[in-house]
N, C-alpha and C. Protein backbone atom coordinates (compact mmCIF):
# COMPACT_ATOMS: atom_id res chain seq x y z
N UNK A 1 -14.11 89.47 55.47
CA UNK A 1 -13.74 89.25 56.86
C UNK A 1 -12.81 88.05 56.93
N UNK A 2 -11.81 88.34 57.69
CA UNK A 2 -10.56 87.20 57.68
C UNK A 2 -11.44 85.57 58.52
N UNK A 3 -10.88 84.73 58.16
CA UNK A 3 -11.29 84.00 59.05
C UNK A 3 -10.71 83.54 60.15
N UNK A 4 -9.76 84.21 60.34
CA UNK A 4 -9.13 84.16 61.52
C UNK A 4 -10.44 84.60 62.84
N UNK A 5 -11.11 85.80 62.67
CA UNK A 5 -12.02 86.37 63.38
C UNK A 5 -13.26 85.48 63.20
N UNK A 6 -13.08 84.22 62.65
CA UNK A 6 -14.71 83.46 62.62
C UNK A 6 -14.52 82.41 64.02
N UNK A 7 -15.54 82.64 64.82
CA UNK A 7 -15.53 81.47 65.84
C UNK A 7 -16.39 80.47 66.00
N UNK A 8 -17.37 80.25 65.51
CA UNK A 8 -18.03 78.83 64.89
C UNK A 8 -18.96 79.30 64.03
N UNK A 9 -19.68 78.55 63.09
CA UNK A 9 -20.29 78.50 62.06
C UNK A 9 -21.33 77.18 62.74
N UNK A 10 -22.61 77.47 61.97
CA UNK A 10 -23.66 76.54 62.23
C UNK A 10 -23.97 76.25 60.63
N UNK A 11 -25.49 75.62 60.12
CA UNK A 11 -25.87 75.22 59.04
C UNK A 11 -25.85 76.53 58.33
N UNK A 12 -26.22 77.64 59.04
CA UNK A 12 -27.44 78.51 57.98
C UNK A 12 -26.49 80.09 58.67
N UNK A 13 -25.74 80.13 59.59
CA UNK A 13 -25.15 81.19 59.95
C UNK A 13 -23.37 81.22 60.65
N UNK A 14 -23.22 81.89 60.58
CA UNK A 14 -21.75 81.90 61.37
C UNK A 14 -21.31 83.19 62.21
N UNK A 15 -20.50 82.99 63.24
CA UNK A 15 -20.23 83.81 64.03
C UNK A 15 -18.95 84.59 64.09
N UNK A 16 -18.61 85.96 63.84
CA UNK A 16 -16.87 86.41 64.09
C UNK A 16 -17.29 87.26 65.39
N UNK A 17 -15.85 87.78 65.32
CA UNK A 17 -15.46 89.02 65.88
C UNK A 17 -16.31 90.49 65.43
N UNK A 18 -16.80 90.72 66.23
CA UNK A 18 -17.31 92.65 65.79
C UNK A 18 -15.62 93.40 65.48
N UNK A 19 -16.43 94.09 65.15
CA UNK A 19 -15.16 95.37 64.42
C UNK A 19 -15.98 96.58 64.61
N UNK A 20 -15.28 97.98 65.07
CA UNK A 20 -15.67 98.84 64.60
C UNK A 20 -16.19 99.55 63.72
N UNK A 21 -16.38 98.91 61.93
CA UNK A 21 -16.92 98.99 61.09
C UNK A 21 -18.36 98.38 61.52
N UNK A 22 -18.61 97.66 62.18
CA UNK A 22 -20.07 97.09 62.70
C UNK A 22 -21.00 98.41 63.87
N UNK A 23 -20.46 99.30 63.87
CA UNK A 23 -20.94 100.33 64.66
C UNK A 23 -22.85 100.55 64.36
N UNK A 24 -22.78 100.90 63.22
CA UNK A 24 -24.04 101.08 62.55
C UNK A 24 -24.75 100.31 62.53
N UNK A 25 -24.51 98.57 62.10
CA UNK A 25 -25.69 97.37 62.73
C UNK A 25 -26.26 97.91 63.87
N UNK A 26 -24.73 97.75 64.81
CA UNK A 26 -25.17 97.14 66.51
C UNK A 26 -26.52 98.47 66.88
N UNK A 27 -25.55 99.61 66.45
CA UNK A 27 -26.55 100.97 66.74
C UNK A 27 -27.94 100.80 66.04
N UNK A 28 -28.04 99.96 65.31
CA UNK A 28 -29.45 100.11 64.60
C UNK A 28 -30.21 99.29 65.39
N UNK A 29 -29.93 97.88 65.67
CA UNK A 29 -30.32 96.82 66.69
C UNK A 29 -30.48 97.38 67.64
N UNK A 30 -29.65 97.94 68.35
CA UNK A 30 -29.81 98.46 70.05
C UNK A 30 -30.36 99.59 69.49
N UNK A 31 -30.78 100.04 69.33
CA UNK A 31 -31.61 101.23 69.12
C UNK A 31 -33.23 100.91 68.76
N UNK A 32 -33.34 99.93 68.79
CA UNK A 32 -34.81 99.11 68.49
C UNK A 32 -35.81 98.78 69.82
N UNK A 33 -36.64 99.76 70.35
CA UNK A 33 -37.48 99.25 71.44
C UNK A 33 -37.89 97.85 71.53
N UNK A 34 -38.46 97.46 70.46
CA UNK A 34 -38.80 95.31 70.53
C UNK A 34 -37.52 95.15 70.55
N UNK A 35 -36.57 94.55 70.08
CA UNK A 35 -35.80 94.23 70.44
C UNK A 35 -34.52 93.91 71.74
N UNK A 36 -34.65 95.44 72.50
CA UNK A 36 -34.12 95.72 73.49
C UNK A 36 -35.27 95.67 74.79
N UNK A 37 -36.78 95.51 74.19
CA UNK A 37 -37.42 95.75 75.25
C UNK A 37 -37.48 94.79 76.51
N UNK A 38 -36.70 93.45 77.02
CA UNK A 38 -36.29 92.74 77.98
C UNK A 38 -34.71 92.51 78.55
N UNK A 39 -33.85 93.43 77.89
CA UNK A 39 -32.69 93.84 78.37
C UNK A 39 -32.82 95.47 78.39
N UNK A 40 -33.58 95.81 79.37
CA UNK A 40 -33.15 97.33 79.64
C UNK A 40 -33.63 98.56 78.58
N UNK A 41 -34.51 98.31 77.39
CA UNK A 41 -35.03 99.46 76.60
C UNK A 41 -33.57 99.77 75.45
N UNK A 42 -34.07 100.65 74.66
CA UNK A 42 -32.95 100.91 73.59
C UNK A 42 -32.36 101.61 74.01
N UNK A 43 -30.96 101.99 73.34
CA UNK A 43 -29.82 102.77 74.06
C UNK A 43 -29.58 104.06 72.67
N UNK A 44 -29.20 104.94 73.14
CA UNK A 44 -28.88 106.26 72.38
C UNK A 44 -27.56 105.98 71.81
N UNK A 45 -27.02 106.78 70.43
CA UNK A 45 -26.19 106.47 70.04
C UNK A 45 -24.66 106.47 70.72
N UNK A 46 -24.79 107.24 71.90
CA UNK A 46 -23.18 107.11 72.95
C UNK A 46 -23.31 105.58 73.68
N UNK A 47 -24.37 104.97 73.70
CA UNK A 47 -24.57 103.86 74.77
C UNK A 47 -23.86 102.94 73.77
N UNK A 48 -24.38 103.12 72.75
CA UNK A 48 -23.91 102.10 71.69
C UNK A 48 -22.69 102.13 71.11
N UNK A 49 -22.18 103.24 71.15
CA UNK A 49 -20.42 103.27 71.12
C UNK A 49 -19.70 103.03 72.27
N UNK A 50 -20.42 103.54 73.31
CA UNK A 50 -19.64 102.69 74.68
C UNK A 50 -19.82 101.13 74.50
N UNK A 51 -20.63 100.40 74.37
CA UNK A 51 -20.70 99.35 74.23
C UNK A 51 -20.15 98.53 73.38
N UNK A 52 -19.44 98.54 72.06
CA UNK A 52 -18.95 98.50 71.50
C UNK A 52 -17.28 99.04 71.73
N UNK A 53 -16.96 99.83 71.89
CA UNK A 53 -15.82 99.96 72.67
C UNK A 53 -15.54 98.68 74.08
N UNK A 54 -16.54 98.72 74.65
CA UNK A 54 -16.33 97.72 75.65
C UNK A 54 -16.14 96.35 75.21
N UNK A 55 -16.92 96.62 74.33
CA UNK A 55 -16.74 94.80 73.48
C UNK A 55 -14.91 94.72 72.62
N UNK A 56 -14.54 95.39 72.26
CA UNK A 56 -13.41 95.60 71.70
C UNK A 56 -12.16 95.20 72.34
N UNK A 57 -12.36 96.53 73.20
CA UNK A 57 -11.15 96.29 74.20
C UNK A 57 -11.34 94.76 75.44
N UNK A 58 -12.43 94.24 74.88
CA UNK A 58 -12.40 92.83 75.54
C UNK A 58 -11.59 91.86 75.19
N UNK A 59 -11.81 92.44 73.53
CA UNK A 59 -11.23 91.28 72.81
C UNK A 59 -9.33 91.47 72.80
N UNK A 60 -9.13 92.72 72.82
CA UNK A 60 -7.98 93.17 73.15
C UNK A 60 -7.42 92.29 74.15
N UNK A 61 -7.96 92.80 75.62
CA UNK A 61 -7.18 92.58 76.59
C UNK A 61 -7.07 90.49 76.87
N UNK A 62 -8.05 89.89 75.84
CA UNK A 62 -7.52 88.85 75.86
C UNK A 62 -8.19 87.49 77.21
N UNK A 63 -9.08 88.31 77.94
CA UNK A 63 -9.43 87.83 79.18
C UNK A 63 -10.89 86.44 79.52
N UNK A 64 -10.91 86.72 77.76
CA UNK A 64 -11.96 86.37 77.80
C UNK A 64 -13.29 86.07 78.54
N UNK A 65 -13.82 87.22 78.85
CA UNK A 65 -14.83 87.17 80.33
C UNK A 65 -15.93 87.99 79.83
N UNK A 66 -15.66 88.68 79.18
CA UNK A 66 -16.78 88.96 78.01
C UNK A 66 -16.75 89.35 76.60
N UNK A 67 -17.07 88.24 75.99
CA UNK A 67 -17.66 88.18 74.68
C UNK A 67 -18.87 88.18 74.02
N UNK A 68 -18.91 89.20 73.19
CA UNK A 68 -19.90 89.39 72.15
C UNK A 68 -19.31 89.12 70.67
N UNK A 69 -20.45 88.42 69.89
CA UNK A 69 -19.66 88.22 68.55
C UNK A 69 -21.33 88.57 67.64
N UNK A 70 -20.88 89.30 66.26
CA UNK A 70 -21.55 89.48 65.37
C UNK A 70 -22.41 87.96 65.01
N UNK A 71 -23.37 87.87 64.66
CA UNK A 71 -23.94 86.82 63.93
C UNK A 71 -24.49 87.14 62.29
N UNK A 72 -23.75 86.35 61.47
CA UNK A 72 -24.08 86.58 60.11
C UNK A 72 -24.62 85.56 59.74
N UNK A 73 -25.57 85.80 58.49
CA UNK A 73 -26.29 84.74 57.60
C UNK A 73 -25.30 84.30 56.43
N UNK A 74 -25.43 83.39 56.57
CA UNK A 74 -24.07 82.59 55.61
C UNK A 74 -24.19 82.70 54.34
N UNK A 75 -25.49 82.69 53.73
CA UNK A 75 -25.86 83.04 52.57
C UNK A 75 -25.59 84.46 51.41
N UNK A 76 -25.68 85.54 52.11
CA UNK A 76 -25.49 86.71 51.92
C UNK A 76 -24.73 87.20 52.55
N UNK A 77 -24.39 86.80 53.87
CA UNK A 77 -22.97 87.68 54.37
C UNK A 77 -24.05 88.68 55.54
N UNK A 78 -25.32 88.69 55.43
CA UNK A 78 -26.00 89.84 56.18
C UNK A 78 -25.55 89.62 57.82
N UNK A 79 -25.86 90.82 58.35
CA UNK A 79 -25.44 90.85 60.24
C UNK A 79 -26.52 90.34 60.15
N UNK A 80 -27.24 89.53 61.29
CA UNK A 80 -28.13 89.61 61.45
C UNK A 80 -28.68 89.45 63.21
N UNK A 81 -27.59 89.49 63.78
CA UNK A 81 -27.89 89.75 65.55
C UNK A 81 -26.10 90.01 66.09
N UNK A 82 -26.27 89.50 67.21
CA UNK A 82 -25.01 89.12 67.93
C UNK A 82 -25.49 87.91 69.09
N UNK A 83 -24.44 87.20 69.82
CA UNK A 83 -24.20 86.58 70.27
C UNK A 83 -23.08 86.26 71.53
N UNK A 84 -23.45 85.66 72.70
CA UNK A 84 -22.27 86.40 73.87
C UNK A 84 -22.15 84.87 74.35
N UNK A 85 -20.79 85.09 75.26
CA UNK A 85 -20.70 84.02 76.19
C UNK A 85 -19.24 85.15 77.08
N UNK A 86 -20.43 85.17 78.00
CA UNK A 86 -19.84 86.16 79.48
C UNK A 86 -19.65 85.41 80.60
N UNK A 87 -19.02 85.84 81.63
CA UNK A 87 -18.72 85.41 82.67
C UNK A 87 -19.92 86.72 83.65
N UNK A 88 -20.58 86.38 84.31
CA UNK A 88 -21.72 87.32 85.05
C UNK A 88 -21.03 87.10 86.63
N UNK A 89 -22.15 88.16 86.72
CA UNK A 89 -21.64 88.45 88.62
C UNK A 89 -21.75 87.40 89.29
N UNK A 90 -22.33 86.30 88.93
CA UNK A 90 -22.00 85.02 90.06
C UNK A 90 -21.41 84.00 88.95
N UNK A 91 -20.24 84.58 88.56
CA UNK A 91 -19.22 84.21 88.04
C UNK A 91 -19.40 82.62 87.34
N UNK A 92 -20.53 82.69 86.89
CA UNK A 92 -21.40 81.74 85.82
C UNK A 92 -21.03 81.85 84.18
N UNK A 93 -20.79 80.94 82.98
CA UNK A 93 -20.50 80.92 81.84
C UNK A 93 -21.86 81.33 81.51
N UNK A 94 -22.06 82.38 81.12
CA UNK A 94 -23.54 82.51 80.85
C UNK A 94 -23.77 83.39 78.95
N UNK A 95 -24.55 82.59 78.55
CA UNK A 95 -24.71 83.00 76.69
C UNK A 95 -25.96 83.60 76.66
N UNK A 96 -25.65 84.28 75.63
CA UNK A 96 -27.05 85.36 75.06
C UNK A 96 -26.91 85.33 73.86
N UNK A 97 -28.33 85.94 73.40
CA UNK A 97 -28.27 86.48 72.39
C UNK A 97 -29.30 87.57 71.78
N UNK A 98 -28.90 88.25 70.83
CA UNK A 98 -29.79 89.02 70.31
C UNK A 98 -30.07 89.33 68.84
N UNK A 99 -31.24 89.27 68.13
CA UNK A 99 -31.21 89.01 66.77
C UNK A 99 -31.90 90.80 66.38
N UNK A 100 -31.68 91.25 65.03
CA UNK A 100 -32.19 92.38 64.29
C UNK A 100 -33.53 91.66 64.48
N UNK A 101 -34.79 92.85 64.59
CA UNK A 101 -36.09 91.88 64.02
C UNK A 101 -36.47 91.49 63.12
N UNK A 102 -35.94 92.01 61.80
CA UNK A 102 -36.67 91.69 60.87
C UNK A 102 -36.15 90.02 60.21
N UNK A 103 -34.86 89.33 61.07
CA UNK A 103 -34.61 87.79 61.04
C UNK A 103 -35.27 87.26 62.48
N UNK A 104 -36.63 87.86 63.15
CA UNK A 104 -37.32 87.26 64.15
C UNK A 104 -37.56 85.83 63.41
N UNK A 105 -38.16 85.07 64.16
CA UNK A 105 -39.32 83.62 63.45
C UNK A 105 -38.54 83.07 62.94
N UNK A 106 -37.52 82.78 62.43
CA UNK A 106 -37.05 81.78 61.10
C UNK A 106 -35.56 80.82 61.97
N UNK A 107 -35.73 80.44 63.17
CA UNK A 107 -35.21 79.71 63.74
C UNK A 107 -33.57 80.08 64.25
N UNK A 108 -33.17 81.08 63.50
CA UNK A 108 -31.58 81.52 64.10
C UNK A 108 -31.71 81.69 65.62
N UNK A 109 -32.48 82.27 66.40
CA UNK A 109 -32.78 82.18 68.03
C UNK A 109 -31.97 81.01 68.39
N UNK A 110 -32.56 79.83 68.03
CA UNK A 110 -32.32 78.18 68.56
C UNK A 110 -30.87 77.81 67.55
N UNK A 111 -30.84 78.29 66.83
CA UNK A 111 -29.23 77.51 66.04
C UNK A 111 -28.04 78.55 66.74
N UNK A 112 -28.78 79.41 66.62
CA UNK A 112 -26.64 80.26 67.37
C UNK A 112 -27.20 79.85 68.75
N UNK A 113 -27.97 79.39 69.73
CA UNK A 113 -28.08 79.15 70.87
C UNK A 113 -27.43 77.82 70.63
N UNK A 114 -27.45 76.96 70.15
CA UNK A 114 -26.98 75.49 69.84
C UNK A 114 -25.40 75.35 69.32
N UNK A 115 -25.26 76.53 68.75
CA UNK A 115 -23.84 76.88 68.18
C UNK A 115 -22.84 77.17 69.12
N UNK A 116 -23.30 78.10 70.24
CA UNK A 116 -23.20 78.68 71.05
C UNK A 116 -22.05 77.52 72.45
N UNK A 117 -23.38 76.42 72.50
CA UNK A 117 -23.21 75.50 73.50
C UNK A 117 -22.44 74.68 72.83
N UNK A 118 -22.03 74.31 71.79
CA UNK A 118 -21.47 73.64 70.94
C UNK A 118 -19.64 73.89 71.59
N UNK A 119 -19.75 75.19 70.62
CA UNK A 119 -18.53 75.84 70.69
C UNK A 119 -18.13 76.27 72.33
N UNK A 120 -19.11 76.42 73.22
CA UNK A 120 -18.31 76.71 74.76
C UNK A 120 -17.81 75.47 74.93
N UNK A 121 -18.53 74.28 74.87
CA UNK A 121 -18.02 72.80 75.28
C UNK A 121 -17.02 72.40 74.61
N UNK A 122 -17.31 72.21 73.20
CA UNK A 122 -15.78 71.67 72.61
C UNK A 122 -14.71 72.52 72.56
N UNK A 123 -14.61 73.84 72.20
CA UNK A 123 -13.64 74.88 72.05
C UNK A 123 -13.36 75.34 72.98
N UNK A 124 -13.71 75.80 73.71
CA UNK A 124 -13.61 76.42 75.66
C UNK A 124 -13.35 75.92 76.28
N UNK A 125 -14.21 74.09 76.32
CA UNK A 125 -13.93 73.67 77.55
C UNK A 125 -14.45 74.45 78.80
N UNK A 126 -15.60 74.47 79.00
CA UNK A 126 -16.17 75.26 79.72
C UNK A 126 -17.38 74.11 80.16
N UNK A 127 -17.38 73.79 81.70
CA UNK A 127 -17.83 72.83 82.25
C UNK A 127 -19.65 72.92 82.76
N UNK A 128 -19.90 74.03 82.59
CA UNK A 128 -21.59 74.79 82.82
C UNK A 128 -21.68 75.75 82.37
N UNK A 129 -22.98 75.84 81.50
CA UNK A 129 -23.65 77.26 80.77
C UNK A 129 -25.09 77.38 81.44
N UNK A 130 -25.15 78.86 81.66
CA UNK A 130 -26.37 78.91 82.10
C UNK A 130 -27.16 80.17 81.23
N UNK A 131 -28.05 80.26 81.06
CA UNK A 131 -28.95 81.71 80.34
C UNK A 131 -29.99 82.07 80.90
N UNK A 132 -30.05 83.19 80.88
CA UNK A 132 -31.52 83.75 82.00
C UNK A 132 -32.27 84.47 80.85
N UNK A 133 -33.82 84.53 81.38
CA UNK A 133 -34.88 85.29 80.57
C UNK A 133 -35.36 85.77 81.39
N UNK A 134 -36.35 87.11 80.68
CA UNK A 134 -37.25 87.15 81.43
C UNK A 134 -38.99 85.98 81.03
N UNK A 135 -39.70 86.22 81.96
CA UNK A 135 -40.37 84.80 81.73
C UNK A 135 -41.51 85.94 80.67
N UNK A 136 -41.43 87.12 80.54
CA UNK A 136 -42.38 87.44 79.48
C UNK A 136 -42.01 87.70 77.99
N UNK A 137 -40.70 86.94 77.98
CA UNK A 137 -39.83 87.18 76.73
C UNK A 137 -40.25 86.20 75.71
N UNK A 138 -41.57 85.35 75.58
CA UNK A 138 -41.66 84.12 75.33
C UNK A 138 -41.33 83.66 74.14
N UNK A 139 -40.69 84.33 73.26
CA UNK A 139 -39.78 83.82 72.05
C UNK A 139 -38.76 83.24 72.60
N UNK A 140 -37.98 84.22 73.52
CA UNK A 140 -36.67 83.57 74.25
C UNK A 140 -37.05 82.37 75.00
N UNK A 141 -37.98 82.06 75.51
CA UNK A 141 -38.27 81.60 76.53
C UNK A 141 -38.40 80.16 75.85
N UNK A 142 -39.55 79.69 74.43
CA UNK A 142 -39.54 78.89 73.89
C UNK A 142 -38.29 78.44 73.09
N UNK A 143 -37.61 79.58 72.76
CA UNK A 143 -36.00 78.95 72.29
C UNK A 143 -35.12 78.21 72.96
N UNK A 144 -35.47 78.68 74.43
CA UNK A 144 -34.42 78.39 75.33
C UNK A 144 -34.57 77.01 76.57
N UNK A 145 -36.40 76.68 76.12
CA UNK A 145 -37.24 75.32 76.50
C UNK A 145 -37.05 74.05 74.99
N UNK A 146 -36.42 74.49 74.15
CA UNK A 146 -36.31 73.84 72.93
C UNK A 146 -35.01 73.45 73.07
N UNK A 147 -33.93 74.12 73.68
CA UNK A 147 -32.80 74.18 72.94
C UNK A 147 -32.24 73.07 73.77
N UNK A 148 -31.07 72.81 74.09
CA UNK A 148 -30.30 71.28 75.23
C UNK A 148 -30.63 72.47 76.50
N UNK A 149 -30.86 73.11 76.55
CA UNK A 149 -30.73 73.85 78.19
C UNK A 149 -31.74 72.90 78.67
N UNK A 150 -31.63 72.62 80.21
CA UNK A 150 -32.53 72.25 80.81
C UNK A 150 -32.76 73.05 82.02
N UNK A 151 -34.45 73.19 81.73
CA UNK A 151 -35.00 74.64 83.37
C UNK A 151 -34.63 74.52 84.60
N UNK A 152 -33.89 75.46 85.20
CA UNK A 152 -33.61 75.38 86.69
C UNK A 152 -34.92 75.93 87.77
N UNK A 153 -34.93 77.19 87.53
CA UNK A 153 -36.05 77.64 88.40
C UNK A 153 -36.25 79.05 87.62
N UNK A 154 -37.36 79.82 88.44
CA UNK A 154 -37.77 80.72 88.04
C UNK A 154 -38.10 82.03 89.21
N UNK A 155 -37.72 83.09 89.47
CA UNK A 155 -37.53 83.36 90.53
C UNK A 155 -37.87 85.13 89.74
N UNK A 156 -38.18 85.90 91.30
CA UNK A 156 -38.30 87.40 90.84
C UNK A 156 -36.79 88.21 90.85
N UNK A 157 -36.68 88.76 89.76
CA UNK A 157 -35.10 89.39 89.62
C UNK A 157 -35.47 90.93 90.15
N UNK A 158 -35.29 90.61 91.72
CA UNK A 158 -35.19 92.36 92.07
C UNK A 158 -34.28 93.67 91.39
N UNK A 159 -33.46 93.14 90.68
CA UNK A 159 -32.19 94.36 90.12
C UNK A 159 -33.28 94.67 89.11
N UNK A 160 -33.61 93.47 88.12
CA UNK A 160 -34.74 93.93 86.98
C UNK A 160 -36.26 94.19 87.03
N UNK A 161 -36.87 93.78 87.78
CA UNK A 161 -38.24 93.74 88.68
C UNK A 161 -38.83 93.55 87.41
N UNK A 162 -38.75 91.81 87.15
CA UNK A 162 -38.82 90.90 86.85
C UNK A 162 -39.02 89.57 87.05
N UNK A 163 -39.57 88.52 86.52
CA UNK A 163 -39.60 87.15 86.69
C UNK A 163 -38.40 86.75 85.83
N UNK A 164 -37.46 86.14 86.28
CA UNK A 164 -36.20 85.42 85.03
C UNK A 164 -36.57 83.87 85.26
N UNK A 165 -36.36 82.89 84.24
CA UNK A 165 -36.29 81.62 84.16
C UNK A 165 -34.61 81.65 84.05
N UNK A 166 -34.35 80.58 84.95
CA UNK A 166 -32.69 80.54 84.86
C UNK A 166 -32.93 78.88 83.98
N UNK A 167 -32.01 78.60 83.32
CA UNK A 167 -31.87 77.74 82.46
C UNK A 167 -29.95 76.73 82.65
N UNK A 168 -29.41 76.11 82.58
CA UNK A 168 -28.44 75.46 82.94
C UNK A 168 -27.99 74.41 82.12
N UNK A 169 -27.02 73.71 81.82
CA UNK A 169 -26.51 72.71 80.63
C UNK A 169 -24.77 72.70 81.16
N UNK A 170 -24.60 71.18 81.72
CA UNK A 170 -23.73 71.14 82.02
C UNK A 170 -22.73 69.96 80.62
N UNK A 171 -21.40 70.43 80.71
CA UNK A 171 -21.00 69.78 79.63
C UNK A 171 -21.25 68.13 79.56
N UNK A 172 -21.17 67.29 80.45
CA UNK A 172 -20.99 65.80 80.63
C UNK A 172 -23.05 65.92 80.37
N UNK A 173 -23.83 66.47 80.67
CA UNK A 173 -25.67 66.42 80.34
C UNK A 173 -25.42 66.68 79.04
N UNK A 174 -24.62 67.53 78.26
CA UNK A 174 -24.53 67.57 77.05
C UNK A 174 -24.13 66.84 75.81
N UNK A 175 -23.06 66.13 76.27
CA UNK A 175 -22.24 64.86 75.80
C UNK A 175 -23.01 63.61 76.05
N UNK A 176 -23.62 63.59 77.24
CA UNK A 176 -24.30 62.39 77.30
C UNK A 176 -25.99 62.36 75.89
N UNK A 177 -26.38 63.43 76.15
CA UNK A 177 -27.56 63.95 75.36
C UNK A 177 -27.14 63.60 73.81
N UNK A 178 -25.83 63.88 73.72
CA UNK A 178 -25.46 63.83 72.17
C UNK A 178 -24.89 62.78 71.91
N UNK A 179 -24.57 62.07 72.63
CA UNK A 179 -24.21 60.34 72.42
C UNK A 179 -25.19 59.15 72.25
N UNK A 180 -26.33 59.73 72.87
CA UNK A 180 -27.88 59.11 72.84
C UNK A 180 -28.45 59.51 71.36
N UNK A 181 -28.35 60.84 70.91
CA UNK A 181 -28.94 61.17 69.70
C UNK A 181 -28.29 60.51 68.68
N UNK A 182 -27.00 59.74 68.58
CA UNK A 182 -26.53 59.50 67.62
C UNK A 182 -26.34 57.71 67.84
N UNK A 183 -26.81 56.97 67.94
CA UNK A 183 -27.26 55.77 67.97
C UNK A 183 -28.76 55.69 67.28
């Protein structure tokens, strides 16, 4: 993979561009009930080529308003999730992510979330990130109480009929946070 298509790297993983050769991960991932079971259930193999197509021609048209990027283990080169930073309907910088299960537990959750905020602030320039859960997601939930986000509120998501924890990290809370850690 060129590195032209790499957009940040952490200790233990790094992030590119998907490609259409990635069809078969994403389809194997999204095709996983645990995995998908707090974004909407697993998707059939057309959902997952639409989706992927959508991710593509994102990168195409250049607009940057939604991005998804592969997440690999640096070690072996393995996929081992993906990773987003979208613009959502209340037109919020908002990051996700989603890991294969069988790299559940072993801390990538909290480092591409950290990578994530890293790279929107210094590389983007992007002045607020926010991430939503649902509040019974509690892997996400403890990743995302660990990570620099700090909790906004928690409210019922009628579209999902759901509880979401909204979460928030503004760049200057971030800079200040990381100027303190390094003294």
């Amino acid at each position: 993979m060129s590195r032209k298509t790499q957009m940040f790297q952490t200790e233990r993983l790094y992030v590119r561009l998907l490609t259409a050769e990635d069809f078969q991960f994403l389809h194997t991932m999204q095709s996983d009930p645990a995995v998908m079971r707090y974004v909407g259930g697993s998707q059939d193999e057309a959902g997952n080529r639409a989706d992927l197509e959508k991710i593509l021609s994102h990168y195409a048209s250049g607009d940057g308003s939604f991005l998804v990027w592969a997440v690999i283990q640096r070690s072996d080169d393995a996929l081992v999730g993906t990773c987003a930073l979208i613009i959502n309907e209340h037109d919020e910088h908002e990051i996700g992510y989603r890991l294969m299960e069988s790299y559940w537990g072993n801390g990538f959750g909290l480092e591409v979330t950290e990578g994530l905020v890293r790279y929107a602030f210094e590389e983007r320039h992007i002045d607020q990130l926010v991430a939503y859960v649902d509040k019974e997601n509690v892997p996400s939930v403890r990743i995302l109480d660990r990570s620099s986000f700090l909790f906004d509120k928690e409210y019922y998501n009628e579209d999902l009929k759901c509880t979401d924890r909204r979460y928030s990290l503004t760049r200057i809370q971030w800079s200040n946070e990381n100027d303190s850690n390094a003294c």
